[in-house]
Protein backbone atom coordinates (compact mmCIF):
# COMPACT_ATOMS: atom_id res chain seq x y z
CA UNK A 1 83.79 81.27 157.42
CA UNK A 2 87.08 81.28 155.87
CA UNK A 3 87.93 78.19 153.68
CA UNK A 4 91.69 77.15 155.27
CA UNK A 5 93.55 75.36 152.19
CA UNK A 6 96.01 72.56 153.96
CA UNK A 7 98.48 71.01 151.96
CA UNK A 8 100.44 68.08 152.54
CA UNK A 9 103.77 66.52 150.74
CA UNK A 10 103.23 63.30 149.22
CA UNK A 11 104.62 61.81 152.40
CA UNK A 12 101.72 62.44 154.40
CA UNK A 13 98.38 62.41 152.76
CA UNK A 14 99.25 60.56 149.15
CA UNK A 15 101.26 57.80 151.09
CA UNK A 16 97.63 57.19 152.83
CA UNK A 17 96.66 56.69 148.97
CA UNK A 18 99.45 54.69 148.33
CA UNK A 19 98.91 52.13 150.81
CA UNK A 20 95.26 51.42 149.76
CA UNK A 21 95.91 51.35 145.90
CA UNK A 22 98.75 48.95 146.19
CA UNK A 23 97.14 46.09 145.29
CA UNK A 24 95.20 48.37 142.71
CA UNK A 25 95.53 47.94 138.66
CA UNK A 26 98.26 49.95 137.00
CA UNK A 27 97.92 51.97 133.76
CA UNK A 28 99.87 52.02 130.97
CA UNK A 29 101.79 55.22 131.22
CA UNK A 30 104.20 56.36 134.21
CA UNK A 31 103.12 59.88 134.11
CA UNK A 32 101.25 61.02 137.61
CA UNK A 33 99.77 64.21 138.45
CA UNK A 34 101.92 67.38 139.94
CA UNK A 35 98.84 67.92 142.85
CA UNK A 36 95.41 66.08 143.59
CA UNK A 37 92.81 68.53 145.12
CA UNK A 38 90.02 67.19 147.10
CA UNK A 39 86.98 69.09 147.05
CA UNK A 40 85.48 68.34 150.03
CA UNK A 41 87.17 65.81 152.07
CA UNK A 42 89.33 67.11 155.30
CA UNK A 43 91.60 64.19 155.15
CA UNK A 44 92.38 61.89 152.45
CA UNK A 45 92.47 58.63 155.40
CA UNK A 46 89.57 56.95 153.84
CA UNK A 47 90.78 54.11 151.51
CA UNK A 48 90.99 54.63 147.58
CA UNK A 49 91.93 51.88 144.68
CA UNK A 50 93.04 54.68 142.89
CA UNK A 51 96.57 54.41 141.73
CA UNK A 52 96.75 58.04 140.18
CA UNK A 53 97.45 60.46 142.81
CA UNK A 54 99.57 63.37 142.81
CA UNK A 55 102.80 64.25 144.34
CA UNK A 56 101.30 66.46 146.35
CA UNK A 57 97.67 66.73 147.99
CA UNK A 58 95.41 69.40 148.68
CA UNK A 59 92.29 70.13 150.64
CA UNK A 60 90.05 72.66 149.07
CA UNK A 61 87.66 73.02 152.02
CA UNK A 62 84.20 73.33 150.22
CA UNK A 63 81.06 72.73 151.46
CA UNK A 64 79.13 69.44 150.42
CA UNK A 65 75.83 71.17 149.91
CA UNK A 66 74.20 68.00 148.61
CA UNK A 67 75.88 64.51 149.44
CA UNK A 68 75.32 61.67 146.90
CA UNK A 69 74.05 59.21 149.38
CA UNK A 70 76.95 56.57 147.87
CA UNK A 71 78.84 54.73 150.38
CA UNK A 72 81.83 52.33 150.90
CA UNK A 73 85.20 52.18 149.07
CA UNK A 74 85.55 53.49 145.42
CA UNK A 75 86.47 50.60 142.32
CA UNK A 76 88.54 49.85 139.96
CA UNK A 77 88.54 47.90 136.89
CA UNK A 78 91.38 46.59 134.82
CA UNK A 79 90.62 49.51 132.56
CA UNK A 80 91.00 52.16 134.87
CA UNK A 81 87.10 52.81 135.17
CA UNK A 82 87.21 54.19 138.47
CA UNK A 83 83.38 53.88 140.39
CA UNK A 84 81.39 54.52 143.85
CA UNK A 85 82.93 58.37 143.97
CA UNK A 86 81.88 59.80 146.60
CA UNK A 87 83.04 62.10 149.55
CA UNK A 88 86.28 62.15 148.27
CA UNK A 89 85.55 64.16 144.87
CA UNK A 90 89.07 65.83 143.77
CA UNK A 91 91.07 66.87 140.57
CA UNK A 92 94.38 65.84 139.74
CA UNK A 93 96.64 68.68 138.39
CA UNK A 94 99.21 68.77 135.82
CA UNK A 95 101.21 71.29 135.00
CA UNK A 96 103.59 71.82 132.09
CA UNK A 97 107.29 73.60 132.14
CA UNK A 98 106.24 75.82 130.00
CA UNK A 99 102.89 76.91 130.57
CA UNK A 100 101.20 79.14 127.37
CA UNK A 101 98.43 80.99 129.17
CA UNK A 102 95.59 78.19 129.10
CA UNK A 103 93.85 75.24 131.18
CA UNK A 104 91.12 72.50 130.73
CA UNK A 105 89.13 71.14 133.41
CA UNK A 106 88.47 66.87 131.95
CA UNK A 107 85.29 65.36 132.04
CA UNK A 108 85.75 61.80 132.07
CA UNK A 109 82.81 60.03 130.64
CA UNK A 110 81.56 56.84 131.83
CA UNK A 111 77.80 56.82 131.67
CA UNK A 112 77.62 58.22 135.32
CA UNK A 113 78.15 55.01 136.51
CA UNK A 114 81.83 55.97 136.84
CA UNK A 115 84.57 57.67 135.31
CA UNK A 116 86.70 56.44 132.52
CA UNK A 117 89.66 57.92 134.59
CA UNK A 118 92.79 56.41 132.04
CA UNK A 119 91.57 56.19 128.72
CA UNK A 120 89.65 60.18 129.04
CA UNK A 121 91.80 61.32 132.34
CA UNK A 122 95.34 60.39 132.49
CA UNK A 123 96.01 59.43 128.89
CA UNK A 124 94.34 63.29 127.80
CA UNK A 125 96.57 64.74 130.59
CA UNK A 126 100.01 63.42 129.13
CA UNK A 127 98.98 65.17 125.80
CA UNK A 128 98.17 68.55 127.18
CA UNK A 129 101.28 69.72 129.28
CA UNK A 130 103.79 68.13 126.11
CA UNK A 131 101.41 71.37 124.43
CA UNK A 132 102.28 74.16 127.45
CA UNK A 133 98.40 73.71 128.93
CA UNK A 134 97.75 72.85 132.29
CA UNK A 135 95.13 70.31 133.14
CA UNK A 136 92.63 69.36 135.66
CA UNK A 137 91.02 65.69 135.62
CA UNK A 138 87.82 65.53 137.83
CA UNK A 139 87.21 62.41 139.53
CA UNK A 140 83.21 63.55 140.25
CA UNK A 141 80.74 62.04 142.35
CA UNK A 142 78.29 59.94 140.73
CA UNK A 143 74.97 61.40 140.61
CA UNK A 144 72.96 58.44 142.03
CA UNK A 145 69.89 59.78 141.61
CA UNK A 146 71.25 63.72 142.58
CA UNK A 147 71.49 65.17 139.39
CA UNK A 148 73.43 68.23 140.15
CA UNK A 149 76.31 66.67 142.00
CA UNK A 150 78.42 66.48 139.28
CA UNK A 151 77.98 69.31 137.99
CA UNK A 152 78.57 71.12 141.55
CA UNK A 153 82.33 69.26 141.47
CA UNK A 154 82.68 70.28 137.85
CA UNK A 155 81.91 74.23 138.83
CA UNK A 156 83.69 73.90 142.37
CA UNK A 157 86.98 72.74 140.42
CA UNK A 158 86.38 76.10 137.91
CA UNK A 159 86.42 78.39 141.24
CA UNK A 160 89.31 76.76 142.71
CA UNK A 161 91.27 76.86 139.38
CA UNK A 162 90.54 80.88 138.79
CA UNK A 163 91.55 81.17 142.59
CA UNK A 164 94.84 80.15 141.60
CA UNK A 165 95.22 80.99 137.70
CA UNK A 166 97.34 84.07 138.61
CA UNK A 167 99.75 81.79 140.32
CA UNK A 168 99.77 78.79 137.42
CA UNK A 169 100.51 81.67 135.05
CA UNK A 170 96.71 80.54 133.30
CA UNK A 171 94.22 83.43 131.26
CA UNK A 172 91.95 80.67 129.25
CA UNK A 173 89.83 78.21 130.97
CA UNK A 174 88.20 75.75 128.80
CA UNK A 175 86.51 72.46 129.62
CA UNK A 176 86.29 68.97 127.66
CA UNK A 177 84.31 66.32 128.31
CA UNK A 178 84.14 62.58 126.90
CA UNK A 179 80.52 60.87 126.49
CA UNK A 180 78.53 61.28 129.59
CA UNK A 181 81.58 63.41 130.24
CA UNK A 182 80.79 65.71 127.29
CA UNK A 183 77.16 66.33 128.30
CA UNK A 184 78.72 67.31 131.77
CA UNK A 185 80.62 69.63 130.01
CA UNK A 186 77.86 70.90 127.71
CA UNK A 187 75.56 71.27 131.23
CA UNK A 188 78.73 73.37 132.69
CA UNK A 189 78.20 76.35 129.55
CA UNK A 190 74.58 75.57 129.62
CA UNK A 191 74.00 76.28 133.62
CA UNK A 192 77.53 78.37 134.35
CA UNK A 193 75.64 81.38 135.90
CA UNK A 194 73.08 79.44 137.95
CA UNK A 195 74.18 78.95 141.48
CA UNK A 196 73.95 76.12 142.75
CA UNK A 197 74.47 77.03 146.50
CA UNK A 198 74.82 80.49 147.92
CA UNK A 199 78.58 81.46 148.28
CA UNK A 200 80.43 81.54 151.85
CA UNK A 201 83.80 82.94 150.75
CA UNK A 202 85.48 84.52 147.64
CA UNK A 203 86.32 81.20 145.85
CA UNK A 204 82.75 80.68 145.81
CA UNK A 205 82.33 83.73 144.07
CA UNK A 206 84.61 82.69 141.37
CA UNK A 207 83.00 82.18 137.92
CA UNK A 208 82.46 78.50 137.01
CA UNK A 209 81.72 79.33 133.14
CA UNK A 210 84.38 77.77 130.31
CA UNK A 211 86.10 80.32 128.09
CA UNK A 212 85.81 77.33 125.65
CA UNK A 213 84.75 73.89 124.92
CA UNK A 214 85.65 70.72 123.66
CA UNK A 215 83.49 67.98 123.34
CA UNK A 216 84.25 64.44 122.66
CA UNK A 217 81.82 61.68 121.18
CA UNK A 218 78.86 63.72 123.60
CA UNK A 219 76.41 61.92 125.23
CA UNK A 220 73.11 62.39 126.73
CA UNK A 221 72.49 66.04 124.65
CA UNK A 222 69.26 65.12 122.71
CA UNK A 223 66.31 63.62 123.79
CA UNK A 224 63.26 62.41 121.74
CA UNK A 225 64.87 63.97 118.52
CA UNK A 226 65.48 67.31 120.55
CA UNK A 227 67.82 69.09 122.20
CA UNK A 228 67.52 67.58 125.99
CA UNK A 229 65.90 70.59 128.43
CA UNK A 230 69.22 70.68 130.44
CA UNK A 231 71.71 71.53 127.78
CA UNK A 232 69.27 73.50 125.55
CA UNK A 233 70.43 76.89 127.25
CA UNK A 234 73.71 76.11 125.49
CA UNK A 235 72.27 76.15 122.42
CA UNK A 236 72.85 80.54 122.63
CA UNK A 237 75.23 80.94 124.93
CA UNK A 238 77.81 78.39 124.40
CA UNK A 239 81.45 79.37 124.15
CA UNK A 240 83.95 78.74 121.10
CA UNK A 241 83.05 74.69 121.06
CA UNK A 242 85.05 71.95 118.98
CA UNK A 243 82.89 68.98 118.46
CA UNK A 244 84.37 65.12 117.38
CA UNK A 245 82.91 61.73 117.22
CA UNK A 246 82.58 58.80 115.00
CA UNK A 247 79.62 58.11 112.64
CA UNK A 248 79.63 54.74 113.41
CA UNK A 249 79.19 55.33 117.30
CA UNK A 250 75.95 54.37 118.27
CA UNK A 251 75.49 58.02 120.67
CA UNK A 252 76.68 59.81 117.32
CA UNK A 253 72.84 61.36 117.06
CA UNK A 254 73.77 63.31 120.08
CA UNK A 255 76.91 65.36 118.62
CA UNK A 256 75.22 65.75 115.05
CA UNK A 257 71.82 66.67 116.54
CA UNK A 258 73.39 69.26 118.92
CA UNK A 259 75.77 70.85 116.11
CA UNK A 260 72.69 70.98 113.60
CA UNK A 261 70.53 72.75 115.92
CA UNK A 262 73.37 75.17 117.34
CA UNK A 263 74.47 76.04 113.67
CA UNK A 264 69.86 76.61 112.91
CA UNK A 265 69.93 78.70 116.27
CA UNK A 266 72.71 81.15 115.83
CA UNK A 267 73.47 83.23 112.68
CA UNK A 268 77.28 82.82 113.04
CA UNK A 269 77.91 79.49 115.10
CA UNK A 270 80.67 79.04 117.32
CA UNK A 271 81.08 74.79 116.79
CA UNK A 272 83.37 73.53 114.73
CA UNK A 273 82.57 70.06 114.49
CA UNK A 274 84.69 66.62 112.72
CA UNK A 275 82.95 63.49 112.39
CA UNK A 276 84.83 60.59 110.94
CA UNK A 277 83.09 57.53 109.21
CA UNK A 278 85.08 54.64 110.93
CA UNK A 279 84.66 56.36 113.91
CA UNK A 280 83.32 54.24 117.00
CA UNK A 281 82.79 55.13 121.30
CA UNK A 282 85.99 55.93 122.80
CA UNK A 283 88.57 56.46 121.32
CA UNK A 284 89.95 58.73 123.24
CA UNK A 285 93.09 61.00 122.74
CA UNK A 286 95.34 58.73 121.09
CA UNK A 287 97.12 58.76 117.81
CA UNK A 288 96.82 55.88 115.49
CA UNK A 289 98.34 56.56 111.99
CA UNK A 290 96.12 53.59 110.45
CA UNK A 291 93.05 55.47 111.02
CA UNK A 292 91.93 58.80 110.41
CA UNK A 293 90.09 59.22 113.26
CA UNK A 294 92.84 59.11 115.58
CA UNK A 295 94.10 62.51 113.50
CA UNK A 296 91.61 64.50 115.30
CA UNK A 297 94.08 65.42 118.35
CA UNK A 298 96.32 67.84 115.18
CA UNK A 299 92.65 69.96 114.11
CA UNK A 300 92.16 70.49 117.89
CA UNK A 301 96.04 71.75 118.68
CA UNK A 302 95.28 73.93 115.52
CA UNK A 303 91.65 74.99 117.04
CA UNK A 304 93.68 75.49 120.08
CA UNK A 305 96.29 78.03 118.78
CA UNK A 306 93.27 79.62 116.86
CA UNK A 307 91.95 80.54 121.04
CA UNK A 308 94.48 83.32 121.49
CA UNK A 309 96.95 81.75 122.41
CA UNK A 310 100.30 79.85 120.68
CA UNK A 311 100.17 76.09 120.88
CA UNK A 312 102.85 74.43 120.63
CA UNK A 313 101.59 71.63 118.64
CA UNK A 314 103.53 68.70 117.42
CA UNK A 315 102.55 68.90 113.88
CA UNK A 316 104.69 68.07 110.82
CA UNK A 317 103.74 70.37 108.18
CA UNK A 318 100.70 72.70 107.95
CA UNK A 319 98.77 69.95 105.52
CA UNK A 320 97.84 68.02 108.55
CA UNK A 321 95.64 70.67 110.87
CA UNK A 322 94.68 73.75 108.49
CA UNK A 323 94.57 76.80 110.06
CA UNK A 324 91.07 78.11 107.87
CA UNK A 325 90.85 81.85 107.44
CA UNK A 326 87.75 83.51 108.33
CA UNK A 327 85.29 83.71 104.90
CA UNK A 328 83.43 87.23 104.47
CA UNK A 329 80.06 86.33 103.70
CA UNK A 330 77.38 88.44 101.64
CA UNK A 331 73.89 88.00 102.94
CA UNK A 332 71.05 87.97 100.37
């Protein structure tokens, strides 16, 4: 059966949003997404706390193969943690004036208990479009004891987005996850060609596997000292991957561990990888001139440009994010 897109002005479905989320916490930045995209829900009447909601709203009309079994209204806390996802699973879209020819789909970490929708959603979408890429922040389900429900939102928002990458003027589809966020992400190179459901129309059939990665403070990738059996695939068939956290974060044994045994798995790796001393859990995509960490958003516009495709980063001089030339190497 044919999936029929409907699309509604702000007027209609996001004033449904609006009324709900009045009384809701605000964040600390105006900015709002161009579109949200619900995944599976046929109306958007059921009440939301969220107070991020785009302009515009869109049903994608997928199937919910597997439901989470989570029920009642989503929450909030002051911080923007938004909880209890459920049927209504979307992405908000931003989209930038000038758009350079690539996308990331954001992974929002939270521990799968919920998603740390401000801090690793809106506050990495502000950065992005400033840069010419478009975003997509997923607001997945919680697994709840179903595993591969995130992962099924994570892949559904990939098919929609090629569907439509003609038409946002987007070639390069990366993802980027945050903590639990970043082992979503890892799982989403790991398990891109498994199918998780058999397709019923031609979005279905629309790859779900990154062009690229980025992966923030990971969680959740090693287990026991190894590689956990979920992510392992990754360890061969992951895509161009920049890797950051802090040495002082108490998860850092899950980016180091992952990077070590990618780099002893491959003969030329494809991570680049910064870890930063005073480093701690996240902090995000924000700038901080005090601290070095908070330099990490200049090495990724570089890594960025270094995709294919011009970045217009907002970088000083060319001391601040090298641009490293590839070293010939003589092998023994």
């Amino acid at each position: 059966m044919k999936r029929i897109l409907i699309s509604l002005a702000a007027a209609l479905g996001a004033a449904l949003l609006l009324s709900a989320a009045a009384e809701a916490q605000t964040p600390n930045s105006k900015l709002r997404p161009d579109e949200t995209v619900f995944l599976y829900a046929a109306s958007s009447e059921a009440q939301t706390v969220d107070p991020v909601y785009g302009k515009k709203t869109t049903y994608a009309g997928f199937e919910m193969k597997e439901a989470n079994g989570l029920t009642g209204p989503e929450t909030l806390s002051e911080t923007g943690n938004l909880g209890n996802i459920n049927d209504l699973a979307r992405f908000d879209l931003y989209f930038p004036k000038k758009p350079n020819g690539q996308m990331l789909i954001v992974c929002p970490g939270g521990g799968y208990k919920y998603t740390s929708s401000w801090n690793e959603g809106l506050y990495v979408a502000k950065w992005m479009p400033e840069r010419g890429i478009t975003v997509a922040v997923v607001k997945y389900r919680m697994p709840n004891q179903h595993h591969r429900v995130p992962l099924t939102d994570v892949q559904n928002t990939f098919r929609y987005c090629r569907e439509h990458a003609a038409q946002w003027k987007v070639s390069q589809i990366g993802v980027m996850g945050f903590s639990a966020g970043g082992h979503l992400a890892t799982r989403a190179c790991a398990q891109a060609g498994q199918k998780v459901y058999e397709p019923v129309d031609e979005t279905d059939a629309k790859s779900a596997k990154p062009s690229f990665a980025i992966l923030v403070y990971p969680a959740y990738l090693m287990k026991d000292g190894k590689v956990a059996a979920d992510v392992e695939p990754a360890l061969t068939n992951m895509p161009p991957t920049f890797v950051v956290a802090g040495l002082a974060d108490l998860y850092r044994d899950n980016a180091v561990g992952f990077c070590a045994a990618h780099v002893a798995r491959n003969r030329w790796p494809r991570i680049e990888s910064h870890f930063y001393p005073e480093g701690c859990h996240g902090f995000g995509l924000r700038t901080k001139p005090h601290n070095d960490v908070y330099r990490w958003e200049r090495l990724l516009a570089t890594w960025l440009r270094r995709r294919g495709v011009a970045i217009k980063a907002k970088i000083d001089t060319a001391d601040d994010a090298p641009d490293y030339e590839p070293i010939e190497c003589d092998d023994e």
